[in-house]
PDB file of N, CA and C in Angstrom:
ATOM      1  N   UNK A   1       9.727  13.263  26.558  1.00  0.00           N
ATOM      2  CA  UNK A   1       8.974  13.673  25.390  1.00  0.00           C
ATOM      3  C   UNK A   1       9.135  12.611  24.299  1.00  0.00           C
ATOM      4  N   UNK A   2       8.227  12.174  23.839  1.00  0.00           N
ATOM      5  CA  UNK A   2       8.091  11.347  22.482  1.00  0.00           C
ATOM      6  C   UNK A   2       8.583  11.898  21.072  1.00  0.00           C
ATOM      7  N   UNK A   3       8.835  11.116  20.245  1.00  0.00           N
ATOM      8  CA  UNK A   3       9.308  11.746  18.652  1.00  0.00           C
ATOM      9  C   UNK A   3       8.132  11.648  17.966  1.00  0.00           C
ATOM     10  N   UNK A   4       7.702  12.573  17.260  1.00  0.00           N
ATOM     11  CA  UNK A   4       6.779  12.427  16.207  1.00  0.00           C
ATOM     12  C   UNK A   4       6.408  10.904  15.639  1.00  0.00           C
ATOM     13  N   UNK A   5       7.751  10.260  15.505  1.00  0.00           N
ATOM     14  CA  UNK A   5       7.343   9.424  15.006  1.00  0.00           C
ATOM     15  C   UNK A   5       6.663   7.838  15.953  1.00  0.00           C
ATOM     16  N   UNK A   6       7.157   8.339  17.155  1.00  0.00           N
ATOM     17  CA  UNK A   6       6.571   7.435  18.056  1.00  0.00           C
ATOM     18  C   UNK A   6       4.837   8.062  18.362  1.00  0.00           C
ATOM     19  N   UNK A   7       4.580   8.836  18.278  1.00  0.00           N
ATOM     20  CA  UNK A   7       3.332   9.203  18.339  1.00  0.00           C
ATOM     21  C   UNK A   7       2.523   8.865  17.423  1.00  0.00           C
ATOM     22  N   UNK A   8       3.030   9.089  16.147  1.00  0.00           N
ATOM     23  CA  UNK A   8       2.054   8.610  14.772  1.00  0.00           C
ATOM     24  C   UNK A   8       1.905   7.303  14.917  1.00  0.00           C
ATOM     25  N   UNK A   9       3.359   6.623  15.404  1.00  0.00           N
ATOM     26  CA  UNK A   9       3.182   4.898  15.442  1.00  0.00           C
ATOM     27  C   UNK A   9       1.755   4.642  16.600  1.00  0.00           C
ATOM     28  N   UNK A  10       2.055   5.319  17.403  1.00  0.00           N
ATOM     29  CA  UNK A  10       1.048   5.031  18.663  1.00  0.00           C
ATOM     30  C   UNK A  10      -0.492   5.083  18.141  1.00  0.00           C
ATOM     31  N   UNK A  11      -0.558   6.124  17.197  1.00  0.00           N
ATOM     32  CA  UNK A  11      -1.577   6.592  16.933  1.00  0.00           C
ATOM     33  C   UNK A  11      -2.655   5.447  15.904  1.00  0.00           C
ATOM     34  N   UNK A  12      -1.675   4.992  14.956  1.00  0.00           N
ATOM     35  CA  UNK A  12      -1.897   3.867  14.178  1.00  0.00           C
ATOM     36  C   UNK A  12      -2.671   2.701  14.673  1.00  0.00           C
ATOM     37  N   UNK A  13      -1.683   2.481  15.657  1.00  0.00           N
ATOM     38  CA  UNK A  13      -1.190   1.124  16.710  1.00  0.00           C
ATOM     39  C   UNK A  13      -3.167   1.461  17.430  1.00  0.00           C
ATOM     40  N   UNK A  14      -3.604   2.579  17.357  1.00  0.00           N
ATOM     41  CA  UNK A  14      -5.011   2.579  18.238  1.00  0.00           C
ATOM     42  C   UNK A  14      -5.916   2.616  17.105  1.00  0.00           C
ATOM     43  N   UNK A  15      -5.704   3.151  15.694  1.00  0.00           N
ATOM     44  CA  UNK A  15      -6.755   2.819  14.712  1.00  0.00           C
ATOM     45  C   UNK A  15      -6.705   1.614  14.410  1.00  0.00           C
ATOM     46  N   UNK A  16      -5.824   0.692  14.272  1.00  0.00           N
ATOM     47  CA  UNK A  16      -5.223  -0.237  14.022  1.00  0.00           C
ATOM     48  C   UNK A  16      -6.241  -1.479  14.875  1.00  0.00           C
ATOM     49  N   UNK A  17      -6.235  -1.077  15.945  1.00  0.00           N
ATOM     50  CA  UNK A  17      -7.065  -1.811  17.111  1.00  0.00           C
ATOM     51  C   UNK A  17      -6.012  -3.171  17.777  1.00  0.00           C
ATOM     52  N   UNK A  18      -4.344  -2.419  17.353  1.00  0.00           N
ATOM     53  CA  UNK A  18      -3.430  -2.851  18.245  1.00  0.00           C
ATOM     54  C   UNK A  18      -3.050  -2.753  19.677  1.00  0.00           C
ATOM     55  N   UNK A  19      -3.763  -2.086  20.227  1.00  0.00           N
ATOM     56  CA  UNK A  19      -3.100  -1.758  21.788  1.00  0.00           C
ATOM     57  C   UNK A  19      -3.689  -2.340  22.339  1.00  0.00           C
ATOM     58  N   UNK A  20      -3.241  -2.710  23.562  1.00  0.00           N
ATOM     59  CA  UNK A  20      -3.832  -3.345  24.816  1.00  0.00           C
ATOM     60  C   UNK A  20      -5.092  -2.652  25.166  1.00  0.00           C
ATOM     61  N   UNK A  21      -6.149  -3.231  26.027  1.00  0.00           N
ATOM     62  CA  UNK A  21      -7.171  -3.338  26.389  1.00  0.00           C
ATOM     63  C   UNK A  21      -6.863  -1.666  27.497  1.00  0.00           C
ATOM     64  N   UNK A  22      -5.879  -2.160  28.051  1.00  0.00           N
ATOM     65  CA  UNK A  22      -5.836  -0.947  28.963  1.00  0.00           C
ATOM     66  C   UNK A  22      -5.310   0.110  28.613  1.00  0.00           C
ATOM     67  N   UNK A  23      -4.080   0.117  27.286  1.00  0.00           N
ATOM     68  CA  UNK A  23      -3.495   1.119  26.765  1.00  0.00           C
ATOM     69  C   UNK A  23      -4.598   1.940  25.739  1.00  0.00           C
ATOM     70  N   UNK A  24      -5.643   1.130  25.026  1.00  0.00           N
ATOM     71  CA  UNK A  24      -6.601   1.700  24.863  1.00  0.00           C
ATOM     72  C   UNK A  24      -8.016   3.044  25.720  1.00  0.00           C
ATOM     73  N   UNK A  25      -7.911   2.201  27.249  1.00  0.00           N
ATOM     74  CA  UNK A  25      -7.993   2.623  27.973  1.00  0.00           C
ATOM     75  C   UNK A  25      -8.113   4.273  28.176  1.00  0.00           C
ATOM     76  N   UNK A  26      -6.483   4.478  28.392  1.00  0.00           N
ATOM     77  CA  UNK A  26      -5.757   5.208  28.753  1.00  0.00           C
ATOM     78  C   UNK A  26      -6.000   6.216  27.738  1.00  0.00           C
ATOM     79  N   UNK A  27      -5.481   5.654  26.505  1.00  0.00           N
ATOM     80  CA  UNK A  27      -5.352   6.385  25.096  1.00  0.00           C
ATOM     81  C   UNK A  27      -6.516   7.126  25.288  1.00  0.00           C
ATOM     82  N   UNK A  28      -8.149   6.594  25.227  1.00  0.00           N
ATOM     83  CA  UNK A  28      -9.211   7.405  25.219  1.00  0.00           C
ATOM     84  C   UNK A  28      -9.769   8.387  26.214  1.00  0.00           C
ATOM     85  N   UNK A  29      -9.094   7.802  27.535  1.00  0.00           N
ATOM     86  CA  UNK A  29      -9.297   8.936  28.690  1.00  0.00           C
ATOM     87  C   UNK A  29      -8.981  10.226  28.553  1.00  0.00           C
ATOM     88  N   UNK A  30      -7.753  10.079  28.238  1.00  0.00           N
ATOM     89  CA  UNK A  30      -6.124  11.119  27.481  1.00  0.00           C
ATOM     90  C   UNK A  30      -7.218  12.151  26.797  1.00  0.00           C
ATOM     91  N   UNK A  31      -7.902  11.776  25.532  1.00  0.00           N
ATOM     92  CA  UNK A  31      -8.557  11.944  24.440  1.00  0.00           C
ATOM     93  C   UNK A  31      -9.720  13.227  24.779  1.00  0.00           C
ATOM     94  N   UNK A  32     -10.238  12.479  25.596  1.00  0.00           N
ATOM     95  CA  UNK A  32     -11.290  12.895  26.026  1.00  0.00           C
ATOM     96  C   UNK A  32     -11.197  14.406  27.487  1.00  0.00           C
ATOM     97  N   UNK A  33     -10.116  13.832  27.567  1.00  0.00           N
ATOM     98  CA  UNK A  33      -9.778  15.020  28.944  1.00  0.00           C
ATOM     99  C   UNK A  33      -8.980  15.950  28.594  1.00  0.00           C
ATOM    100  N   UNK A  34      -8.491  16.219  27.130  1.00  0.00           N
ATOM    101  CA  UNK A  34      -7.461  16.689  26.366  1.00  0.00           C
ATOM    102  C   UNK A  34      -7.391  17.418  24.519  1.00  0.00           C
ATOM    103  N   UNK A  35      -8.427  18.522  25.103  1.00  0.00           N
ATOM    104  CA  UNK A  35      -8.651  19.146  23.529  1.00  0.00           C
ATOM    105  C   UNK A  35      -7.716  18.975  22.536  1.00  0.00           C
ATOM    106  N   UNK A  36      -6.704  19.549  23.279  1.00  0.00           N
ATOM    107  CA  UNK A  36      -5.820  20.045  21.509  1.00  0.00           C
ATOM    108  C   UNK A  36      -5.189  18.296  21.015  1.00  0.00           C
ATOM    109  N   UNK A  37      -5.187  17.211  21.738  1.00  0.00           N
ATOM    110  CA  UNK A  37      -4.920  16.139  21.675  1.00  0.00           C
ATOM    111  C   UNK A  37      -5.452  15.715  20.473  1.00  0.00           C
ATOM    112  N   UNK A  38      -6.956  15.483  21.227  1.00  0.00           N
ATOM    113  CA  UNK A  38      -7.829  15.228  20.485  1.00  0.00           C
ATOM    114  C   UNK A  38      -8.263  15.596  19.116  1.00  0.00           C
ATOM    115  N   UNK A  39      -8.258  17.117  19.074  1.00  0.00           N
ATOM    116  CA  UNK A  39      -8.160  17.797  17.625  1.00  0.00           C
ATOM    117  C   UNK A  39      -7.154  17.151  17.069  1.00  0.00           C
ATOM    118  N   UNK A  40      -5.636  17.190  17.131  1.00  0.00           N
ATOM    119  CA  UNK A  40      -5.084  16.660  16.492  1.00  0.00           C
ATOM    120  C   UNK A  40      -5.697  15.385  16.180  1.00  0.00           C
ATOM    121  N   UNK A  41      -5.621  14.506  16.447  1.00  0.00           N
ATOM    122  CA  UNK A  41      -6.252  12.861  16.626  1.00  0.00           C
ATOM    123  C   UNK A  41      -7.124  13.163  15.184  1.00  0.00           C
ATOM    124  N   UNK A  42      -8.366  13.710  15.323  1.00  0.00           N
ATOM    125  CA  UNK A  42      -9.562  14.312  14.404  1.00  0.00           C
ATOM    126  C   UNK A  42      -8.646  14.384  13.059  1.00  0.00           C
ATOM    127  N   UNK A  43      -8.076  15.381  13.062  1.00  0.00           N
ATOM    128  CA  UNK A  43      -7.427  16.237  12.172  1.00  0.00           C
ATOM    129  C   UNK A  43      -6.556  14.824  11.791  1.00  0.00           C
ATOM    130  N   UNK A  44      -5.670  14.018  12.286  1.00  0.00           N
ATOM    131  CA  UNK A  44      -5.092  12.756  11.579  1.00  0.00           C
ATOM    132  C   UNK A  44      -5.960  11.720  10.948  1.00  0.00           C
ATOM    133  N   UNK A  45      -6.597  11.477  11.619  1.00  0.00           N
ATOM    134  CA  UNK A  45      -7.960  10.486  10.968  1.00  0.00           C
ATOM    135  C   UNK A  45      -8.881  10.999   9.776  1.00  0.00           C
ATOM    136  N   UNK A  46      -8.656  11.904   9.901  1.00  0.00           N
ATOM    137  CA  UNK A  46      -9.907  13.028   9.078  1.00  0.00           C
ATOM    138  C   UNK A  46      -8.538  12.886   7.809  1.00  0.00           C
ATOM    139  N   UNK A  47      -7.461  13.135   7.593  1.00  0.00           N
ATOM    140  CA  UNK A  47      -6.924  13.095   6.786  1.00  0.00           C
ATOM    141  C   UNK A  47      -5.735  11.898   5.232  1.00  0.00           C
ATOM    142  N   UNK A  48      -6.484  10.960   6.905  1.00  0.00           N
ATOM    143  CA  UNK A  48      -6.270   9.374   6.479  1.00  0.00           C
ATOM    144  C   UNK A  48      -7.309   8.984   5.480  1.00  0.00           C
ATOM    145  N   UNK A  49      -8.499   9.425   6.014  1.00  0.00           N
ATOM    146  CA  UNK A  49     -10.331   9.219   5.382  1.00  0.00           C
ATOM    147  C   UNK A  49      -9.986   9.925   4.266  1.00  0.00           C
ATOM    148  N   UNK A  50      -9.442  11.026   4.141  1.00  0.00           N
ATOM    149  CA  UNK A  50      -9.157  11.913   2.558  1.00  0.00           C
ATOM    150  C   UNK A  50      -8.738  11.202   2.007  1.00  0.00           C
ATOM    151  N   UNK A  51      -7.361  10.915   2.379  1.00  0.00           N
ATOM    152  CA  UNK A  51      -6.288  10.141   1.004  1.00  0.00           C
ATOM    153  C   UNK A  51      -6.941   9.040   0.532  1.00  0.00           C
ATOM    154  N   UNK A  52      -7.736   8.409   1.435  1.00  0.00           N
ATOM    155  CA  UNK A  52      -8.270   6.825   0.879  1.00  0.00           C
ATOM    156  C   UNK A  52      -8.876   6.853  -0.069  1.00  0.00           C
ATOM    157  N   UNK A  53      -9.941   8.209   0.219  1.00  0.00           N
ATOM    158  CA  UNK A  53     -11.067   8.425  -0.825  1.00  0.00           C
ATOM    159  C   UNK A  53     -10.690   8.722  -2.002  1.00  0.00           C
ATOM    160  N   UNK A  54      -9.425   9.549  -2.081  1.00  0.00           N
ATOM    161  CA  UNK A  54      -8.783  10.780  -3.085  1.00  0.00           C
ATOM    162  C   UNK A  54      -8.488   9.335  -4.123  1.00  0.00           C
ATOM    163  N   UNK A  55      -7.548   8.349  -3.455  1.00  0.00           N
ATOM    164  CA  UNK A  55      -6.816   6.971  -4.136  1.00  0.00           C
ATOM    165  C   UNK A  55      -8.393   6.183  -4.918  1.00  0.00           C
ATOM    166  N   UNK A  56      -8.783   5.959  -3.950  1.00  0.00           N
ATOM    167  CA  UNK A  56      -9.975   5.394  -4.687  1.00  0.00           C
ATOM    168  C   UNK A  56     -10.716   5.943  -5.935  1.00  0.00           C
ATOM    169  N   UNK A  57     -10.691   6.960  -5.781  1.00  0.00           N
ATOM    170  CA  UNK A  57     -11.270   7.603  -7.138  1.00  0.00           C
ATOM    171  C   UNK A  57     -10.526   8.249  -8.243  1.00  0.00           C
ATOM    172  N   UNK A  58      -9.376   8.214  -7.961  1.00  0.00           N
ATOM    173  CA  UNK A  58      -8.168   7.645  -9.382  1.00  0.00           C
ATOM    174  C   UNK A  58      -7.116   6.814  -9.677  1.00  0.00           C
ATOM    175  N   UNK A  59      -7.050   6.285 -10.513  1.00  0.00           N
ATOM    176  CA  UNK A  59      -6.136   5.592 -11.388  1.00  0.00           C
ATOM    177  C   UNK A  59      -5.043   5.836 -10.645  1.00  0.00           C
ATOM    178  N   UNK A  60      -4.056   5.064  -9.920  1.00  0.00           N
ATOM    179  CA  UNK A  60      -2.618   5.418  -9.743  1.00  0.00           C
ATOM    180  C   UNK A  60      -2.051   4.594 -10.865  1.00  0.00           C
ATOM    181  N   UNK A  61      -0.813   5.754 -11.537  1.00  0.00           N
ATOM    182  CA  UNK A  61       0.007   5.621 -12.217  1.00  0.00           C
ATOM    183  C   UNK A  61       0.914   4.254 -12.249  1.00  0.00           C
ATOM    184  N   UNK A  62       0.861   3.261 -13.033  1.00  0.00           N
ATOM    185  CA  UNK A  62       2.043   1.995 -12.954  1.00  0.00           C
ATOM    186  C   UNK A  62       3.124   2.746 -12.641  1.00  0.00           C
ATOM    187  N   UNK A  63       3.943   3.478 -13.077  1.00  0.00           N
ATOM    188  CA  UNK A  63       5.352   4.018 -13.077  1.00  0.00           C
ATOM    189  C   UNK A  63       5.189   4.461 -11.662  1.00  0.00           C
ATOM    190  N   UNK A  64       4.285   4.911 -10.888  1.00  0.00           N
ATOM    191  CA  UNK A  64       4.146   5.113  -9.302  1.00  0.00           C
ATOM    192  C   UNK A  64       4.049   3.838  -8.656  1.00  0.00           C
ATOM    193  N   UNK A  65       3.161   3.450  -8.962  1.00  0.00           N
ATOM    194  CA  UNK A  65       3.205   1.800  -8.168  1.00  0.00           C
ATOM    195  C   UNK A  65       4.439   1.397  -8.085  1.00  0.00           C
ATOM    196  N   UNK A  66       5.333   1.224  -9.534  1.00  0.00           N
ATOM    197  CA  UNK A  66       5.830   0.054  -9.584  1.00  0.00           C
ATOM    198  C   UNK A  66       7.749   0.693  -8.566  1.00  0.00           C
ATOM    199  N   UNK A  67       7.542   2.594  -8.433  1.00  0.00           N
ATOM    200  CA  UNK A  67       8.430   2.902  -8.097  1.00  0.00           C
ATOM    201  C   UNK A  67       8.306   2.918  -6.005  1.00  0.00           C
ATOM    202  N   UNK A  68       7.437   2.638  -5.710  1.00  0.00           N
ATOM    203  CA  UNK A  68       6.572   2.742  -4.442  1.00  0.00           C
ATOM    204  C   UNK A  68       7.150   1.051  -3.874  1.00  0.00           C
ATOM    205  N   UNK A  69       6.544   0.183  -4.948  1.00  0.00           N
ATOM    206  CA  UNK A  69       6.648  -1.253  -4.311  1.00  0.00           C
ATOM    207  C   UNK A  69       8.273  -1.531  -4.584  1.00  0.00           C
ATOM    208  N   UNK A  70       9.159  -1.201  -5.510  1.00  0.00           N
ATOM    209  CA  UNK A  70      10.560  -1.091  -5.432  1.00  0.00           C
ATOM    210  C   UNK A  70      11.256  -0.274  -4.323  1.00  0.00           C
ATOM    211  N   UNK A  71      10.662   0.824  -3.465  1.00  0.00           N
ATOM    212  CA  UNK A  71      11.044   1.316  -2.536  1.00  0.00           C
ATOM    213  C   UNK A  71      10.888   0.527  -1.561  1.00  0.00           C
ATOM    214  N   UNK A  72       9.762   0.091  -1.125  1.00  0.00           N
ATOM    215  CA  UNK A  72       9.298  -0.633   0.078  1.00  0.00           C
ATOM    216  C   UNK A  72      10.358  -2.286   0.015  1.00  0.00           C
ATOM    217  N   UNK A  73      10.062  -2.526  -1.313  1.00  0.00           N
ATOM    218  CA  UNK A  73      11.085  -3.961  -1.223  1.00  0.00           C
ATOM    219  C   UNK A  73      12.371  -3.415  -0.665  1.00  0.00           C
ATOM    220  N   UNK A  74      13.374  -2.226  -1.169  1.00  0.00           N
ATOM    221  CA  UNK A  74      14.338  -2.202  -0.629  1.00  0.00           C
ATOM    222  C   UNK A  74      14.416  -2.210   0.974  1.00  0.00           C
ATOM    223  N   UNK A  75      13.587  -0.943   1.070  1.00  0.00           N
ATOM    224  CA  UNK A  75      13.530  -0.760   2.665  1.00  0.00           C
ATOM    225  C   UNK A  75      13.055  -1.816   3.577  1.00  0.00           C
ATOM    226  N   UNK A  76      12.426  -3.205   3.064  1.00  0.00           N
ATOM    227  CA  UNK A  76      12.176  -4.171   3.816  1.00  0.00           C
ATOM    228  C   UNK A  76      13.114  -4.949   3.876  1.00  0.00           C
ATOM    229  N   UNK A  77      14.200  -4.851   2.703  1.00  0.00           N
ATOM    230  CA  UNK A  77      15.198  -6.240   2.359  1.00  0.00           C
ATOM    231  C   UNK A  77      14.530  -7.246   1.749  1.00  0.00           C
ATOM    232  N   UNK A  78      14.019  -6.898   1.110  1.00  0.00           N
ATOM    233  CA  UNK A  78      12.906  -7.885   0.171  1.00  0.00           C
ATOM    234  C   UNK A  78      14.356  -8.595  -1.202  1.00  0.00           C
ATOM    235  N   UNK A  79      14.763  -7.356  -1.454  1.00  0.00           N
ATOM    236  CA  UNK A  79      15.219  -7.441  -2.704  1.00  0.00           C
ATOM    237  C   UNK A  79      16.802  -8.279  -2.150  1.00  0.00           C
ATOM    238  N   UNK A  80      17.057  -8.925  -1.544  1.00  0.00           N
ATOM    239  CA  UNK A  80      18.246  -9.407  -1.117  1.00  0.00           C
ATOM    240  C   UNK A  80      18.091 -10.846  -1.364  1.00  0.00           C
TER     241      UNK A  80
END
């Protein structure tokens, strides 16, 4: 069984238009032969398309940005 979080990565990794030719393949066969899969799939994409739109049409806060890109520097080792 996979971890959530290897699935979301996977999932990315195919919007992304990272996977192999054949893991793509596979991925869409899966998809297609596999309702509740698929719904989910829908239901992740469908909710990616929200946030983008939601961001786009307001102002994010500097004090959010600037606490977001100080997170990510740490967690990358940026800040070292």
């Amino acid at each position: 069984m996979h971890s959530c979080q290897q699935v979301i990565d996977a999932l990315g990794e195919y919007l992304d238009g990272d996977l192999s030719l054949e893991d793509t393949q596979v991925f869409e066969r899966h998809m297609r032969d596999c309702p509740p899969c698929n719904a989910f799939f829908k239901t992740y994409r469908k909710s990616g398309d929200i946030a983008r739109e939601v961001l786009c049409k307001r102002e994010v806060p500097q004090e959010l940005q600037d606490r977001v890109q100080a997170f990510l520097k740490d967690r990358l080792g940026l800040n070292k």
